[in-house]
Protein backbone atom coordinates (compact mmCIF):
# COMPACT_ATOMS: atom_id res chain seq x y z
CA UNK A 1 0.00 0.00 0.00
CA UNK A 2 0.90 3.55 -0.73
CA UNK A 3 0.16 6.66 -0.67
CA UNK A 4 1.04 10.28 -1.86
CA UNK A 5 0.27 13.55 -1.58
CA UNK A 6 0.99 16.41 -2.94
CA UNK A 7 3.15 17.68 -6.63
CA UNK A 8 6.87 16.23 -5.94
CA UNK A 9 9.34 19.56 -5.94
CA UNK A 10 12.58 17.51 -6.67
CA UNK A 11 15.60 18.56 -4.53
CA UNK A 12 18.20 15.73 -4.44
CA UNK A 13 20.61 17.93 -1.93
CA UNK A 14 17.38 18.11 0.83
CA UNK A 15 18.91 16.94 4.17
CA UNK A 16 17.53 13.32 4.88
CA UNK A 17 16.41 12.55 9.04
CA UNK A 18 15.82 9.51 10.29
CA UNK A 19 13.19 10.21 13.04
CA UNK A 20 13.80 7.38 15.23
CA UNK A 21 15.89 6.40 18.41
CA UNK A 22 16.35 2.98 16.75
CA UNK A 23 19.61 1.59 16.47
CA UNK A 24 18.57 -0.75 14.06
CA UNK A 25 17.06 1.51 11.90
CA UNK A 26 20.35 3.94 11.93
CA UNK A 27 22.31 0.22 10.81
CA UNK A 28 20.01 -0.36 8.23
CA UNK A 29 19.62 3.22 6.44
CA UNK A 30 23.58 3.18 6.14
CA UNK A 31 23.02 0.91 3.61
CA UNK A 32 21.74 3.60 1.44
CA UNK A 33 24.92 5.34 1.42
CA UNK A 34 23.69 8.24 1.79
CA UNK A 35 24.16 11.51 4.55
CA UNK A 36 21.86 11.39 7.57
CA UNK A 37 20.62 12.82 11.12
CA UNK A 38 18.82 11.31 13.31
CA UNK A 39 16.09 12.65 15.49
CA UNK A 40 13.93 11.59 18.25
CA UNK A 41 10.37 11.61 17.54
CA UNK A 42 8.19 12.49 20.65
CA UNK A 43 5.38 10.80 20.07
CA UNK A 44 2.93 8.64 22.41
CA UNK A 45 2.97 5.07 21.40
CA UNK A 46 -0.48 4.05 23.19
CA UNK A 47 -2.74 2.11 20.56
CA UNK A 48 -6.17 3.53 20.48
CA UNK A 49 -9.36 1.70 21.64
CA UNK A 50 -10.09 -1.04 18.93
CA UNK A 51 -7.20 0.02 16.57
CA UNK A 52 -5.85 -2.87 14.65
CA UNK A 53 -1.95 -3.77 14.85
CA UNK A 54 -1.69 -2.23 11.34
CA UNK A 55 -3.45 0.82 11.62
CA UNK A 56 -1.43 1.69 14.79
CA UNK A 57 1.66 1.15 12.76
CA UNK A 58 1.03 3.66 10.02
CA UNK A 59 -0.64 5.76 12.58
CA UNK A 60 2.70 5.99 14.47
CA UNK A 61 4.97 6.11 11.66
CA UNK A 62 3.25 9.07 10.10
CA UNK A 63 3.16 10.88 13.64
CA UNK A 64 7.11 10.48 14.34
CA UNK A 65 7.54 11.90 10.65
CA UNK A 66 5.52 14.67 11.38
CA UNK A 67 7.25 14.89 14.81
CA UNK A 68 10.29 15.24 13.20
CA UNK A 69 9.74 17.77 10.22
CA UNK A 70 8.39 20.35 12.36
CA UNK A 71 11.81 20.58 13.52
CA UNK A 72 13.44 20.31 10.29
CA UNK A 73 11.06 21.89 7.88
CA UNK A 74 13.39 21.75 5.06
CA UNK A 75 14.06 18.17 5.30
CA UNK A 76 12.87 14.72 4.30
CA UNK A 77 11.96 13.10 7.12
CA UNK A 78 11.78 9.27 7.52
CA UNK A 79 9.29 7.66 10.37
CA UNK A 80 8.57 4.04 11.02
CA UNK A 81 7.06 1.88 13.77
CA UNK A 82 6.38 -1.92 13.84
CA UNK A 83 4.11 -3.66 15.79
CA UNK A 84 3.58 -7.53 15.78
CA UNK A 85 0.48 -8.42 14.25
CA UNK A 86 -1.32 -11.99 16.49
CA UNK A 87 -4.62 -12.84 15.53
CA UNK A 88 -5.29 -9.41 15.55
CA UNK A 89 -3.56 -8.85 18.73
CA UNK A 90 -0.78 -5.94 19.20
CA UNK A 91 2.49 -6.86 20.45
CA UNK A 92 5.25 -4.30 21.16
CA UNK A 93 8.32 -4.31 22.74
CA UNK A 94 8.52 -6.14 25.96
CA UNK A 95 11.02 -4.04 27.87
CA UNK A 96 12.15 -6.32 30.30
CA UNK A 97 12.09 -10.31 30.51
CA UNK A 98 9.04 -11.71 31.98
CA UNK A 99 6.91 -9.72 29.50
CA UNK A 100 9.51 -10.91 26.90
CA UNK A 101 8.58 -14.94 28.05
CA UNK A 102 4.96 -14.11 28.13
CA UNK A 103 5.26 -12.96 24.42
CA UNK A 104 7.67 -15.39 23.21
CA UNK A 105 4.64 -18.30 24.96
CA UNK A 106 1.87 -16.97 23.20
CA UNK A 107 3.53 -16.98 19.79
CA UNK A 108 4.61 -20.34 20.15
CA UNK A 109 3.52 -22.05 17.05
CA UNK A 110 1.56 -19.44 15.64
CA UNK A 111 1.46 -17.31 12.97
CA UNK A 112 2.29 -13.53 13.80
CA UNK A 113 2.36 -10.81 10.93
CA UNK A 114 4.89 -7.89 12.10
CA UNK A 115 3.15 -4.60 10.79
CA UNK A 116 6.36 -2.38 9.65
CA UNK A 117 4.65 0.86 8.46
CA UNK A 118 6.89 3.80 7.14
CA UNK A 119 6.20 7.21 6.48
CA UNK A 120 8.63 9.80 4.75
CA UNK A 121 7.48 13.83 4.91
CA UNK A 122 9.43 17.04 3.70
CA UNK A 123 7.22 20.09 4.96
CA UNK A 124 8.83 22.23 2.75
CA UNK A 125 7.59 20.49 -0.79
CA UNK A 126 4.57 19.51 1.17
CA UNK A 127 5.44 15.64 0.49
CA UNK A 128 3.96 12.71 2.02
CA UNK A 129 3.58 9.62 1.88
CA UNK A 130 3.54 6.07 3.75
CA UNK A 131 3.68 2.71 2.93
CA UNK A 132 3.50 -0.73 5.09
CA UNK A 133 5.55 -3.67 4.98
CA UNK A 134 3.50 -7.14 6.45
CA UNK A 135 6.06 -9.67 7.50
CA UNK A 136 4.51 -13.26 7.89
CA UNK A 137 6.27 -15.17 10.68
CA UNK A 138 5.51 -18.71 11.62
CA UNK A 139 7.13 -19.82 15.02
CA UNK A 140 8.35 -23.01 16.12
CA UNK A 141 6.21 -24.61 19.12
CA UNK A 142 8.95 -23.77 21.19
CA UNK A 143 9.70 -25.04 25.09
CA UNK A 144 9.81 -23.21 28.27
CA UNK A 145 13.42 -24.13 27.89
CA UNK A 146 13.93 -22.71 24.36
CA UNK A 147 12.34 -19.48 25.38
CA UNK A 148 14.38 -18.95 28.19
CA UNK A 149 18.35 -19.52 26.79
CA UNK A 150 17.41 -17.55 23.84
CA UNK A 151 15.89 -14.39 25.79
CA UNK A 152 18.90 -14.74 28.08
CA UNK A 153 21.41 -15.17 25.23
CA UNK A 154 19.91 -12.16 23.02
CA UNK A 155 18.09 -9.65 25.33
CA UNK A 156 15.81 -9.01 22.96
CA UNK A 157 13.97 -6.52 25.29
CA UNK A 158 13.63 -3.19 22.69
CA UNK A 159 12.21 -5.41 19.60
CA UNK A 160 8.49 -5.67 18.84
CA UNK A 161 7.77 -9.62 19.38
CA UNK A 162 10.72 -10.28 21.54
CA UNK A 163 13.17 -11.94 18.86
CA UNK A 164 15.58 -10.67 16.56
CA UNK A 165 15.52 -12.17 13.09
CA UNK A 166 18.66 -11.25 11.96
CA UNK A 167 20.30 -12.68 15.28
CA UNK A 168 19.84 -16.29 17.30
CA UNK A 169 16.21 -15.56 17.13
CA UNK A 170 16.34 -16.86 13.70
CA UNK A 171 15.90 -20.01 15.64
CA UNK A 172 12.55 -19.77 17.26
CA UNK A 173 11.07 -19.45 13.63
CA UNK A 174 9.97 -22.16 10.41
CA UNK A 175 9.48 -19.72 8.28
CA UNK A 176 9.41 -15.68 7.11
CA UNK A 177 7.51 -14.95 3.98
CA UNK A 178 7.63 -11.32 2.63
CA UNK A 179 8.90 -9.16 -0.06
CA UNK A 180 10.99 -6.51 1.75
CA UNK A 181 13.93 -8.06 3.37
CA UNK A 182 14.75 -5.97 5.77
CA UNK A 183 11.20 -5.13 7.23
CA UNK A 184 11.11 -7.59 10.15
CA UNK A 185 14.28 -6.12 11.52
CA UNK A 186 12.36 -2.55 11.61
CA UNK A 187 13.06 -0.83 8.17
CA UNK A 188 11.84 -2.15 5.18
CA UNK A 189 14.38 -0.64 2.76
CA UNK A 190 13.29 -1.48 -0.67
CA UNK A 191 10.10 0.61 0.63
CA UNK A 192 12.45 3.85 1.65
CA UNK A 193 14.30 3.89 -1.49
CA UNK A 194 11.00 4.08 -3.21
CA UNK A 195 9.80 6.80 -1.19
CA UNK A 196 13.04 8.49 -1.15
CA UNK A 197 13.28 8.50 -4.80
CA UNK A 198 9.78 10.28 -5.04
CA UNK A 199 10.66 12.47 -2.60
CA UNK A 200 13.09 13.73 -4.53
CA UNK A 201 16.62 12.07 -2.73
CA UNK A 202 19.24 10.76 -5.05
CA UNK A 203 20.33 7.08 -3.83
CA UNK A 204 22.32 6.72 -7.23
């Protein structure tokens, strides 16, 4: 899905800012090869009553883009949340380890979808646009056991779901189907080019 607004005013040379804390995101946009800034987006996480996994995602994204170009009104700014999708149930980030266990249980031979919505704004062209990324995830039916040595090998604590794909957690899963290969680790980066590119940012 994707969506745009506005007449595109191309200006390759427009600072890019990453509005997130993420240090994930900051490894994966270097990538692109191209200069950055990063910028913390002060925006309240809280899912509203009865909002879906996915709609919270591109809700959030879009807000910590905003967030962010107020401050930097000349610049293309880059927002992006995820939030694990199961059975229609939102999962964030546990924060500390018995939430962490109590997520890693209930996904235990399920299928989760991890909702990785991005958003990129420039205030000054009056672009916008966002786009979402759904990663299907099938877990193994893991044991108490399993759970526990990899939450105390990886500390997983700051990713949405409580595993990191691109780490042991590649472990607790059968299989990942998507078409963005970097969206389950929190930036979907085919998706940013994309949106860079009609922003108006040079990648090549």
């Amino acid at each position: 899905m994707s969506i745009s607004a506005s007449p595109l005013n191309s200006t390759p040379n427009r600072p890019v800012v990453l509005g997130s804390t993420s240090r994930y995101r900051s490894e994966l946009m270097e990538r692109l090869r191209i200069p950055f800034s990063v910028a913390a987006p002060d925006v309240d996480e809280t899912p509203a009553e009865g909002e879906s996994p996915r709609d919270l995602a591109l809700r959030l994204a879009l807000a910590k883009a905003k967030a962010v170009a107020a401050q930097h009104p000349d610049s293309v700014v880059i927002g992006s949340d995820q939030v694990a999708d199961l059975a229609g149930q939102p999962l964030g980030k546990p924060g500390e380890h018995a939430r962490a266990v109590q997520q890693l249980r209930q996904m235990r031979g399920q299928t989760v979808v991890f909702q990785t919505a991005l958003a990129v704004v420039c205030l000054a062209t009056g672009f916008e646009a966002v786009d979402l990324a759904a990663v299907r995830v099938v877990f193994r039916d893991l044991s108490d056991d399993e759970i526990e040595a990899y939450l105390q090998a990886e500390k997983p604590y700051d990713c949405a779901g409580s595993a990191k794909s691109e780490g042991l957690g590649i472990a607790l899963l059968e299989s990942i189907d998507n078409d963005d290969p970097t969206a389950l680790i929190g930036l979907p980066l085919i998706r940013t080019a994309r949106l860079l590119r009609q922003a108006g940012v040079k990648l090549l």
